[in-house]
N, C-alpha and C. Protein backbone atom coordinates (compact mmCIF):
# COMPACT_ATOMS: atom_id res chain seq x y z
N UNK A 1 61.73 -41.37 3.28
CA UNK A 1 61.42 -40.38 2.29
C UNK A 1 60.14 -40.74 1.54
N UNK A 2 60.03 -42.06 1.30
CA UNK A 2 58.66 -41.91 0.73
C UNK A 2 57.71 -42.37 1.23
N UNK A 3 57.66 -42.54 2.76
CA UNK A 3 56.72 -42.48 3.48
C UNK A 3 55.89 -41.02 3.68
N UNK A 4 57.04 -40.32 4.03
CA UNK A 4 56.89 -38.84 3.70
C UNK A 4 56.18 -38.11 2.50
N UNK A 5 56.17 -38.60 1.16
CA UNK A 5 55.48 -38.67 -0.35
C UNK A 5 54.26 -38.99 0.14
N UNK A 6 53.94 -40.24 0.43
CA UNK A 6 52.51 -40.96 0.93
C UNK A 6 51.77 -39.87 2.12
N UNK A 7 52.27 -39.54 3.24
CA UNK A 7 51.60 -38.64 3.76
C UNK A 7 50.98 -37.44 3.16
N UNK A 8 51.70 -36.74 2.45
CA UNK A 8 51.85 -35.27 1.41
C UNK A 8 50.83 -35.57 0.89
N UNK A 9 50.47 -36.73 -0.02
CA UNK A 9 49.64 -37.15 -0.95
C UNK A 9 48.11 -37.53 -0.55
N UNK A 10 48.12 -38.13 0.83
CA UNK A 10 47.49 -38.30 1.22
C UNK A 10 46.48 -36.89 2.11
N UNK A 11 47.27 -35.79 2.24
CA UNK A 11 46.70 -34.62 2.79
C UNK A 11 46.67 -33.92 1.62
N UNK A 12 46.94 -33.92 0.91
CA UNK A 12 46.56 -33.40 -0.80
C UNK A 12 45.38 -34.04 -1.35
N UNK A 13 45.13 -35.05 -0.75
CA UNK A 13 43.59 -35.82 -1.32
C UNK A 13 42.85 -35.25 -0.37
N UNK A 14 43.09 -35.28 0.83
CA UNK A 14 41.66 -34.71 1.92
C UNK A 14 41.47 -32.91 1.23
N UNK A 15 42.31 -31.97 0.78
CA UNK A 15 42.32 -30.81 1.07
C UNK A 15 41.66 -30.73 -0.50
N UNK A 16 41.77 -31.83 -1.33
CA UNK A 16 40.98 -31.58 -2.71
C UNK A 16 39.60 -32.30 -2.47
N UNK A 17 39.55 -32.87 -1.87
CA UNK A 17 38.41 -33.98 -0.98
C UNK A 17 37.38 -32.62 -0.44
N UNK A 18 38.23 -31.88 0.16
CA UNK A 18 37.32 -31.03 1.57
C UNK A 18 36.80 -30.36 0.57
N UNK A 19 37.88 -29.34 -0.21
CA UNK A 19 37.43 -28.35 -1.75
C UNK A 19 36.28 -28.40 -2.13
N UNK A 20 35.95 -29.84 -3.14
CA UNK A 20 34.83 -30.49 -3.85
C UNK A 20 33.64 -30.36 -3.36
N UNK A 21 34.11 -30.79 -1.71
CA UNK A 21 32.80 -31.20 -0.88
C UNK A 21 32.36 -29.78 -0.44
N UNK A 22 32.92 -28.65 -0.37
CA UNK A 22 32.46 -26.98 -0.14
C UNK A 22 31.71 -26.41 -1.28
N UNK A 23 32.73 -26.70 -2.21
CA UNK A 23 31.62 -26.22 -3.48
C UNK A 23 30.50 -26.95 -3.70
N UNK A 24 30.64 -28.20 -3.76
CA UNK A 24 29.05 -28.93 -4.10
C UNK A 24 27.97 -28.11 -3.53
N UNK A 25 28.34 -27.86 -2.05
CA UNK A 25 27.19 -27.51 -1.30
C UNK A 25 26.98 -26.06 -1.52
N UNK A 26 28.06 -25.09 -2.29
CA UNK A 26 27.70 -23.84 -2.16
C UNK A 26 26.85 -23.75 -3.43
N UNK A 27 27.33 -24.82 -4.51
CA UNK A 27 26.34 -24.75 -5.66
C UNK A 27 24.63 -25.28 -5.64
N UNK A 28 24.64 -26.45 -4.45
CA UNK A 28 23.44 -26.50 -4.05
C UNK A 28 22.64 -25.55 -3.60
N UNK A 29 23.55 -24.77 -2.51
CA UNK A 29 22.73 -23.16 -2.04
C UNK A 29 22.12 -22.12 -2.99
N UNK A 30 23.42 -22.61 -3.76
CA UNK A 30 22.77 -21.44 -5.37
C UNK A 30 21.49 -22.15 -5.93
N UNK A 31 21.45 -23.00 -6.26
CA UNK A 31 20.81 -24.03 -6.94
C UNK A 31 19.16 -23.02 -5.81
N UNK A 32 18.75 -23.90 -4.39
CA UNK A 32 17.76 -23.71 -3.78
C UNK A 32 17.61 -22.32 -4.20
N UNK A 33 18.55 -21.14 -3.92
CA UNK A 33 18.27 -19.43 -3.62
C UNK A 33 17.41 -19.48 -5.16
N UNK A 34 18.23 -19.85 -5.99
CA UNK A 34 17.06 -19.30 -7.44
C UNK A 34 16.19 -20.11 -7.59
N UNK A 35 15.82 -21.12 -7.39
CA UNK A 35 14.36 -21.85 -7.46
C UNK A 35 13.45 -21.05 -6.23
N UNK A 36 13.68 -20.71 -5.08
CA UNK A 36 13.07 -19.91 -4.23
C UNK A 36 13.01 -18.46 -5.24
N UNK A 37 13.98 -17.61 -5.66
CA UNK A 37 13.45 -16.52 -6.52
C UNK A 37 12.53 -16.80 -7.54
N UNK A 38 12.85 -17.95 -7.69
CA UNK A 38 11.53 -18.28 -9.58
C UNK A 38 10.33 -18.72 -9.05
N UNK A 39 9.95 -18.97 -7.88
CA UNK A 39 8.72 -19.50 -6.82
C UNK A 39 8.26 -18.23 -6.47
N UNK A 40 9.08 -17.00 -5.98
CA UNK A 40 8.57 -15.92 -5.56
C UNK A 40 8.05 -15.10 -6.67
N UNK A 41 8.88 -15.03 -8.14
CA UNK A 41 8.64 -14.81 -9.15
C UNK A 41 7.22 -15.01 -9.83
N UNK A 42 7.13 -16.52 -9.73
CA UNK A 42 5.64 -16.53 -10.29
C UNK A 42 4.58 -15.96 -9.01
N UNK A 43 4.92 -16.61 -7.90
CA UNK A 43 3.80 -15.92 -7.14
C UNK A 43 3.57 -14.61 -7.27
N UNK A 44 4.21 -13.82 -7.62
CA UNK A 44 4.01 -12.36 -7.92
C UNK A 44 3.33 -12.00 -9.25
N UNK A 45 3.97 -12.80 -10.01
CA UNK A 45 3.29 -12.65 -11.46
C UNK A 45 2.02 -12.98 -11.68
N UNK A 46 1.43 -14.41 -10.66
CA UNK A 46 -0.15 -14.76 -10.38
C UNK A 46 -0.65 -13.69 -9.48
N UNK A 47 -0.15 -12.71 -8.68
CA UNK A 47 -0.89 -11.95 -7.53
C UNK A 47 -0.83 -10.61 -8.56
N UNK A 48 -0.11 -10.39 -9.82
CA UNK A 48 -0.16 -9.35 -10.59
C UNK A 48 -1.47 -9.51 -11.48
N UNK A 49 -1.76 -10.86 -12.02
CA UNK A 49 -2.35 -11.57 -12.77
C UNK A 49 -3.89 -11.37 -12.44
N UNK A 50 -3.80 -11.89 -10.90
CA UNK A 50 -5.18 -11.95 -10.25
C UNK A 50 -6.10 -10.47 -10.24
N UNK A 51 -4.74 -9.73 -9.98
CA UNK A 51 -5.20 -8.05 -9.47
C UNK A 51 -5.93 -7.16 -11.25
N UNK A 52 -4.95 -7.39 -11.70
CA UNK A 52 -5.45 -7.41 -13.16
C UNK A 52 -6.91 -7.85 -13.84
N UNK A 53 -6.99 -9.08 -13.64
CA UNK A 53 -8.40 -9.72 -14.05
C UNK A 53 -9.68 -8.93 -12.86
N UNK A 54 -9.19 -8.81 -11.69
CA UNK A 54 -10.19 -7.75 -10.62
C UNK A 54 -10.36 -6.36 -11.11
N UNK A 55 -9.61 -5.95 -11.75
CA UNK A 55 -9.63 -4.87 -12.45
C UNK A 55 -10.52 -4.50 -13.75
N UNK A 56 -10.38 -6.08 -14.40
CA UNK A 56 -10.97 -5.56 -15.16
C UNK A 56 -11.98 -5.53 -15.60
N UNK A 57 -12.30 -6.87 -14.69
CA UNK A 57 -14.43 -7.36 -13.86
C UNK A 57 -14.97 -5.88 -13.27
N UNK A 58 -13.92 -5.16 -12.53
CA UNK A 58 -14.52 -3.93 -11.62
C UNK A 58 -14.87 -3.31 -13.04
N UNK A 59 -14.14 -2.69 -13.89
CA UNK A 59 -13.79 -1.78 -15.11
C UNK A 59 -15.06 -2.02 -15.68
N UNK A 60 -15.33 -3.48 -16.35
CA UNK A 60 -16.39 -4.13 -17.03
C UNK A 60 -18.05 -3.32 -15.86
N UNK A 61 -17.56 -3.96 -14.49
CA UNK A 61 -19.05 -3.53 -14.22
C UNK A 61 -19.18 -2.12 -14.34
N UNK A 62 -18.43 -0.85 -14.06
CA UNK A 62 -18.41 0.12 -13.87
C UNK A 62 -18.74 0.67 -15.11
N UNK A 63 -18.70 0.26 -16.27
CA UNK A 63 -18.85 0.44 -17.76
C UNK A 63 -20.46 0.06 -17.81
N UNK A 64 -20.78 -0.72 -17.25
CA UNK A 64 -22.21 -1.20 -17.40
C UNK A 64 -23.10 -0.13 -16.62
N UNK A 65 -23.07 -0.32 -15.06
CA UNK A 65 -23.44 0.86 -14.30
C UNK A 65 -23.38 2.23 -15.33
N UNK A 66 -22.41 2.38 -15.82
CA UNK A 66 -22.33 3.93 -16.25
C UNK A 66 -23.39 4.02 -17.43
N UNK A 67 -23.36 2.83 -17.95
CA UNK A 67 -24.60 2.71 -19.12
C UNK A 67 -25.87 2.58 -18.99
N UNK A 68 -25.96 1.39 -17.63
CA UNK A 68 -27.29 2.16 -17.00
C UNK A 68 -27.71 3.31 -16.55
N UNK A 69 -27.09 3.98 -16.23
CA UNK A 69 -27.28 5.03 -15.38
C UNK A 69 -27.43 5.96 -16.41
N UNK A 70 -26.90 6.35 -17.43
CA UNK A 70 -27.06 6.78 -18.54
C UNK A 70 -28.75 6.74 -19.67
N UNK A 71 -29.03 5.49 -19.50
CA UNK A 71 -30.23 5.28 -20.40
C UNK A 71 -29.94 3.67 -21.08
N UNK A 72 -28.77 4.22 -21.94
CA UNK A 72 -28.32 2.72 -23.00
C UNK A 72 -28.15 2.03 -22.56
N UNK A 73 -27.88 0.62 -22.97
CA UNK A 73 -28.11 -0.57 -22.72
C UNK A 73 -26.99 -1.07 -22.41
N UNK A 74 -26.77 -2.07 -21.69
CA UNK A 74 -25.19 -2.33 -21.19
C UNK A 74 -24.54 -3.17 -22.45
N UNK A 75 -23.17 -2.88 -22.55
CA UNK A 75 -22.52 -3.37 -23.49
C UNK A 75 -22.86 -5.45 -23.21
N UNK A 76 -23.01 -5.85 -24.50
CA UNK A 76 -22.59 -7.28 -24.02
C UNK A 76 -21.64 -8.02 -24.75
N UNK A 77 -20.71 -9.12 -23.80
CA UNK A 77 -19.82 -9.84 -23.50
C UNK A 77 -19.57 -10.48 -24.78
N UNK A 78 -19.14 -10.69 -25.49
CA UNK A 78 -19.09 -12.22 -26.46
C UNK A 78 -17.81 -12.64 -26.04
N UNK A 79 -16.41 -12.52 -25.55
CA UNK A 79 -16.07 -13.63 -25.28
C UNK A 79 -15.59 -13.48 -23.73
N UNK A 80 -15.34 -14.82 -23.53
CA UNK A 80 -15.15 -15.07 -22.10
C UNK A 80 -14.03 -14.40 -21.59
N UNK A 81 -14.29 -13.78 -20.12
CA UNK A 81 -13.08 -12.74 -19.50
C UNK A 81 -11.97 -13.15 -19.62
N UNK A 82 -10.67 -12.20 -20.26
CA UNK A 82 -9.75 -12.61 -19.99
C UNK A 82 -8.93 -13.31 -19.11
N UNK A 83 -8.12 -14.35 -18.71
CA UNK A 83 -7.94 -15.30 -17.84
C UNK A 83 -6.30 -13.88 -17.14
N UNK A 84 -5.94 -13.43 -18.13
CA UNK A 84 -5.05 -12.11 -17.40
C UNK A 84 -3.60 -12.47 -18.57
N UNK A 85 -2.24 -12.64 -18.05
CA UNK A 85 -1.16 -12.71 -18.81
C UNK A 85 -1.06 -14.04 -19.54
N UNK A 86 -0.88 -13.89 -20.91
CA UNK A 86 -0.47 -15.04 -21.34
C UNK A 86 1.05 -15.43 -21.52
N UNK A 87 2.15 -16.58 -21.42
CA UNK A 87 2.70 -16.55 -21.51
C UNK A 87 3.42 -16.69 -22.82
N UNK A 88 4.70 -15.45 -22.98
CA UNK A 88 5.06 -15.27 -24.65
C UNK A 88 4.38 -13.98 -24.68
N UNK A 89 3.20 -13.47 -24.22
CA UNK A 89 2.81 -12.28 -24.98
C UNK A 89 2.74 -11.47 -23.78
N UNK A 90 2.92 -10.86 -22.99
CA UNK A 90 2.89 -10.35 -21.46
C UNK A 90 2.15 -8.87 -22.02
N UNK A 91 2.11 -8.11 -23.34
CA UNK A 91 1.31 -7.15 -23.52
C UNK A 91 0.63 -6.89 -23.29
N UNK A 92 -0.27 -8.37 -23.87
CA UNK A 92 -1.70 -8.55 -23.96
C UNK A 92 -2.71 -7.82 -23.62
N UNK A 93 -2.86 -7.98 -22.40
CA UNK A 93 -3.51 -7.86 -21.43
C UNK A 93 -3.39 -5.97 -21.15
N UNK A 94 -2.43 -5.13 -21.33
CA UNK A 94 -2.28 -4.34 -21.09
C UNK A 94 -2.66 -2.94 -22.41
N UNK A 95 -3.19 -3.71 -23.58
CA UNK A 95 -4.10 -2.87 -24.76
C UNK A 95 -5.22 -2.23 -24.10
N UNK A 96 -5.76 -1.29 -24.21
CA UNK A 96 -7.29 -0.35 -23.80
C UNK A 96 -8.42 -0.62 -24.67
N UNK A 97 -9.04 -1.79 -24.03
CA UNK A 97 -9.88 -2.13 -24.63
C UNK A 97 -10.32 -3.12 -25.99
N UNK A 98 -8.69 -3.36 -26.63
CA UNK A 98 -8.79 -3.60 -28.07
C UNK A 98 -9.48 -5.38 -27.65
N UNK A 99 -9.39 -5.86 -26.14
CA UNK A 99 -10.04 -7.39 -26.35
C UNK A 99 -11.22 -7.45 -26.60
N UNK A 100 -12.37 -6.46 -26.28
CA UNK A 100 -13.56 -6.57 -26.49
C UNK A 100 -13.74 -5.73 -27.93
N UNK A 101 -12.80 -5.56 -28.48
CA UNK A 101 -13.26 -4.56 -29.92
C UNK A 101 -13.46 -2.88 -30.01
N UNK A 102 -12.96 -2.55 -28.89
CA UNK A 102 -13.86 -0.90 -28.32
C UNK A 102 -12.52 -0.66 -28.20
N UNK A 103 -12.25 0.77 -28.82
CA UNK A 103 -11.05 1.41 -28.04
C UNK A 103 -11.28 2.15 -26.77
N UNK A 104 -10.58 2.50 -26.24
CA UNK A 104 -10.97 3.18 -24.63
C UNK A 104 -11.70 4.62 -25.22
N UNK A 105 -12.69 4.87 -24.67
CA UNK A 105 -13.38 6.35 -24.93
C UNK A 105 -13.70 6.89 -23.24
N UNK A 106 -13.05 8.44 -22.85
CA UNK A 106 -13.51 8.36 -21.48
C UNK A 106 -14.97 8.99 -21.30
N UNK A 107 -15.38 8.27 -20.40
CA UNK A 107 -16.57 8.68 -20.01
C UNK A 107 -17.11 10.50 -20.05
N UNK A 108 -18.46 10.53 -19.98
CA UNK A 108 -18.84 12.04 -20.35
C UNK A 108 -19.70 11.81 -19.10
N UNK A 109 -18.81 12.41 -17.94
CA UNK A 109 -19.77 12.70 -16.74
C UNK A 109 -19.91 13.70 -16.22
N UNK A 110 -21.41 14.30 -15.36
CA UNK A 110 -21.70 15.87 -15.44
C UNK A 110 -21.77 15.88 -13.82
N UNK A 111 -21.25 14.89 -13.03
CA UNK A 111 -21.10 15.20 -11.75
C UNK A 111 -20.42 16.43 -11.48
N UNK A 112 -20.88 17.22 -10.14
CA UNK A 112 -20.09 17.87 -9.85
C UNK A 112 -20.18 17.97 -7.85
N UNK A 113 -18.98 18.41 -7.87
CA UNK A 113 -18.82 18.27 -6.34
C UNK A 113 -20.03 19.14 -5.34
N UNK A 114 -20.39 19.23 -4.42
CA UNK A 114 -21.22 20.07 -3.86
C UNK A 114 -20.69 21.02 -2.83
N UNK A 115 -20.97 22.08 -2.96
CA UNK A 115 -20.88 23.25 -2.59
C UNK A 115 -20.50 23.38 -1.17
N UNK A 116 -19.28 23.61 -0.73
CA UNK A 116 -18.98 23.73 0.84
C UNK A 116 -20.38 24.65 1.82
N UNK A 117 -20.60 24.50 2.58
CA UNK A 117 -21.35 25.00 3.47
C UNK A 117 -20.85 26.02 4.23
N UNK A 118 -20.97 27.20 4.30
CA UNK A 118 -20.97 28.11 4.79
C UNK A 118 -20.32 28.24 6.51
N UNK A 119 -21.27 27.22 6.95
CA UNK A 119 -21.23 26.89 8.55
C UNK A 119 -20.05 26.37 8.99
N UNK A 120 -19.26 25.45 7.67
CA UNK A 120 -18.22 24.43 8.31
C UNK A 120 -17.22 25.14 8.90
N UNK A 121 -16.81 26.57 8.49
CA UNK A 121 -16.01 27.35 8.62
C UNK A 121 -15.85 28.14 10.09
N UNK A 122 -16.87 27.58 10.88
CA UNK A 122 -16.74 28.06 12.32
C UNK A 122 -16.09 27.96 13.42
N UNK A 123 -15.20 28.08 14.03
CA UNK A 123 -13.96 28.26 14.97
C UNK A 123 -14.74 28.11 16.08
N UNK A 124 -14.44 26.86 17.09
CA UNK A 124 -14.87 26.78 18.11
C UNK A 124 -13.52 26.25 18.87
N UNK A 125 -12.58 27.40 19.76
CA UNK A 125 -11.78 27.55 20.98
C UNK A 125 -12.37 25.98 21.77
N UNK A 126 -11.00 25.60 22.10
CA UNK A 126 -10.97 24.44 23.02
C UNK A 126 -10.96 25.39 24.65
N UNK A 127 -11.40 24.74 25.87
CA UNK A 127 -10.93 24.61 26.86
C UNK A 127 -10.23 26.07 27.66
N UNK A 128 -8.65 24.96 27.04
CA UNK A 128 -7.25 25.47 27.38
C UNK A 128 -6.81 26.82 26.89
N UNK A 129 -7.78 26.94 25.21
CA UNK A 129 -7.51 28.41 24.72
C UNK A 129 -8.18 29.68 25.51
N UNK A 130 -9.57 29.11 25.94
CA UNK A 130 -10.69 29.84 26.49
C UNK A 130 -9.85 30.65 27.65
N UNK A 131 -9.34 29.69 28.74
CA UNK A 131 -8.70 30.08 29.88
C UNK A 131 -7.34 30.91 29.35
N UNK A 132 -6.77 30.40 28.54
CA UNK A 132 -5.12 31.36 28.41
C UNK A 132 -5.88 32.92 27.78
N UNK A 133 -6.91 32.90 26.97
CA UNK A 133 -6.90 33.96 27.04
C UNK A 133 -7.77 35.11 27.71
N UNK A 134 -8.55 34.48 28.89
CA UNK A 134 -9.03 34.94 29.60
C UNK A 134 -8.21 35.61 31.21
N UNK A 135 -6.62 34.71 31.15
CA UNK A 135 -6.11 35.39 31.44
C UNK A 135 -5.22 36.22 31.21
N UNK A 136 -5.06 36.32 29.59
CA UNK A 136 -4.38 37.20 29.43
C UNK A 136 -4.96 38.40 29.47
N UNK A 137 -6.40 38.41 29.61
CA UNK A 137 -7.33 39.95 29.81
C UNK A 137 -7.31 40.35 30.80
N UNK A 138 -6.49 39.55 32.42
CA UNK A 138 -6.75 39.85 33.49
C UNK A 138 -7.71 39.23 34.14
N UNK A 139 -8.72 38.66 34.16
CA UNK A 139 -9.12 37.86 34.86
C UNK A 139 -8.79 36.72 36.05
N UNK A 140 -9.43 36.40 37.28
CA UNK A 140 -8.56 35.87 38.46
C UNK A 140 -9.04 34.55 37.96
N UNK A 141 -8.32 33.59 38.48
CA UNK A 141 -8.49 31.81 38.33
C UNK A 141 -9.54 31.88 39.29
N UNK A 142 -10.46 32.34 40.05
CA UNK A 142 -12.22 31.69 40.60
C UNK A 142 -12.78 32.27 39.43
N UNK A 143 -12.39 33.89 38.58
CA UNK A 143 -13.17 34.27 37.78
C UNK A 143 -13.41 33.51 36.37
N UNK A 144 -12.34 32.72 36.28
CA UNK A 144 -12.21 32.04 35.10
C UNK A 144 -12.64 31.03 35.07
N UNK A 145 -12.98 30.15 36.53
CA UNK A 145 -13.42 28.96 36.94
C UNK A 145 -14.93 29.11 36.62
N UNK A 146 -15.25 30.19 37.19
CA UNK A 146 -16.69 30.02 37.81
C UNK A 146 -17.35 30.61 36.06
N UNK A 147 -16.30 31.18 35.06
CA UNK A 147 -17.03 31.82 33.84
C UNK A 147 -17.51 30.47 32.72
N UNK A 148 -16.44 29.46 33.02
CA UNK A 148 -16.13 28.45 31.89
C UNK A 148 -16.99 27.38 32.63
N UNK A 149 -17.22 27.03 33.64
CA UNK A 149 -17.94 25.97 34.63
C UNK A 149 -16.64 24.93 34.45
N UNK A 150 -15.89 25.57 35.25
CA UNK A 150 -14.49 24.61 35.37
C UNK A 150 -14.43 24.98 37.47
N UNK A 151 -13.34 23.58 37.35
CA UNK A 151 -12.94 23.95 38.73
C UNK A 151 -11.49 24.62 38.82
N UNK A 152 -11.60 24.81 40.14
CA UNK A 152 -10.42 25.75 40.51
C UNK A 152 -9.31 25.22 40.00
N UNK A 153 -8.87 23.99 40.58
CA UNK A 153 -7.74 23.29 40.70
C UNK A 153 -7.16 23.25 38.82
N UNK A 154 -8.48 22.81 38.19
CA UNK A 154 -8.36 22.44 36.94
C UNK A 154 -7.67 23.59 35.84
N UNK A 155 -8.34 24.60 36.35
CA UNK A 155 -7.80 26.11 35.73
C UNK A 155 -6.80 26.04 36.00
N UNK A 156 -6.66 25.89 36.96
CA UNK A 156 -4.73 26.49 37.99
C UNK A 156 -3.96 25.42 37.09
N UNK A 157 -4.06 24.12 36.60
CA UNK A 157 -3.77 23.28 36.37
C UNK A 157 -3.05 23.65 34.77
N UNK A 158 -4.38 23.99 34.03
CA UNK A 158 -4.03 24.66 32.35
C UNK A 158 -3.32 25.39 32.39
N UNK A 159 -3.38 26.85 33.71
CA UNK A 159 -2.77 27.92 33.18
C UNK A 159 -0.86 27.71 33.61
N UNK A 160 -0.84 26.48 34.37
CA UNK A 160 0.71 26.16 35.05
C UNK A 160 1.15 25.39 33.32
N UNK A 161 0.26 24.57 32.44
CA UNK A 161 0.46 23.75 31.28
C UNK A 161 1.20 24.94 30.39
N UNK A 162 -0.04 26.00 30.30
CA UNK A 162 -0.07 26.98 29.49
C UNK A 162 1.65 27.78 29.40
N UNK A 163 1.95 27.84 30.94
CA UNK A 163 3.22 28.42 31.05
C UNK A 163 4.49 27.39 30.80
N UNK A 164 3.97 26.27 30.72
CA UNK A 164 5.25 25.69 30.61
C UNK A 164 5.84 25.34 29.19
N UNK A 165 4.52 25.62 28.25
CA UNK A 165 5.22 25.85 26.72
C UNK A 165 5.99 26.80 26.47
């Protein structure tokens, strides 16, 4: 009988043994999965970061250009480009203009698109249309060959296409 105790006890230690040793490792899995999400996390937040600061070098030159192009003189810089999100303030970066002192004003531009052309509007029949409806006027496949500078075979060819839609 209490050899019997000792066995029991002893498969009661492996089955709390095995337990321990499942969870450890499922909490390790947890453990890796969210350090891999907080790795993907920032990389996104630096590729948000990066795209941002490109934005706003493009913005900056495009502001200058527009001032040249204009007459006036290009705005200038006093402090150094924003580096993009700071951490604690994630706003920041997303005010119109208030880092350089300027509120956003939109541009006053007198472009205008140019005038479609008259010509573009011209319908030029493919081929395959030429022939279907040359026979639908009655015309024979040499007459249709020899009108379009097609060959025989080739006509016979469209107008068998033509019928099989």
């Amino acid at each position: 009988m209490t050899g019997m105790l000792i066995v029991i006890g002893f498969i009661m230690d492996g089955l709390i043994i095995f337990a321990l040793l499942t969870l450890s490792t499922r909490i390790k899995k947890a453990e890796e999965l969210e350090s891999r999400q907080e790795q993907v996390a920032n990389e996104i937040e630096d590729l948000f970061t990066s795209y941002l600061t490109e934005i706003k070098e493009e913005n900056e030159k495009f502001r200058q250009f527009q001032a040249s192009s204009s007459g006036a003189s290009p705005p200038v810089q006093t402090e150094a480009p924003h580096s993009g999100l700071e951490p604690g303030n994630p706003t920041d970066s997303f005010r119109n203009g208030e880092e350089q002192g300027t509120a956003y004003e939109p541009p006053d531009i007198s472009y205008r698109p140019p005038a479609p052309d008259e010509d573009e509007d011209v319908y030029i029949p493919s081929e395959q249309s030429k022939v279907a409806a040359m026979n639908a006027q009655g015309y024979s496949v040499e007459a249709i060959a020899k009108e379009l500078n097609l060959g025989k075979t080739e006509t016979e060819l469209i107008l068998k296409f033509q019928k099989g839609k």
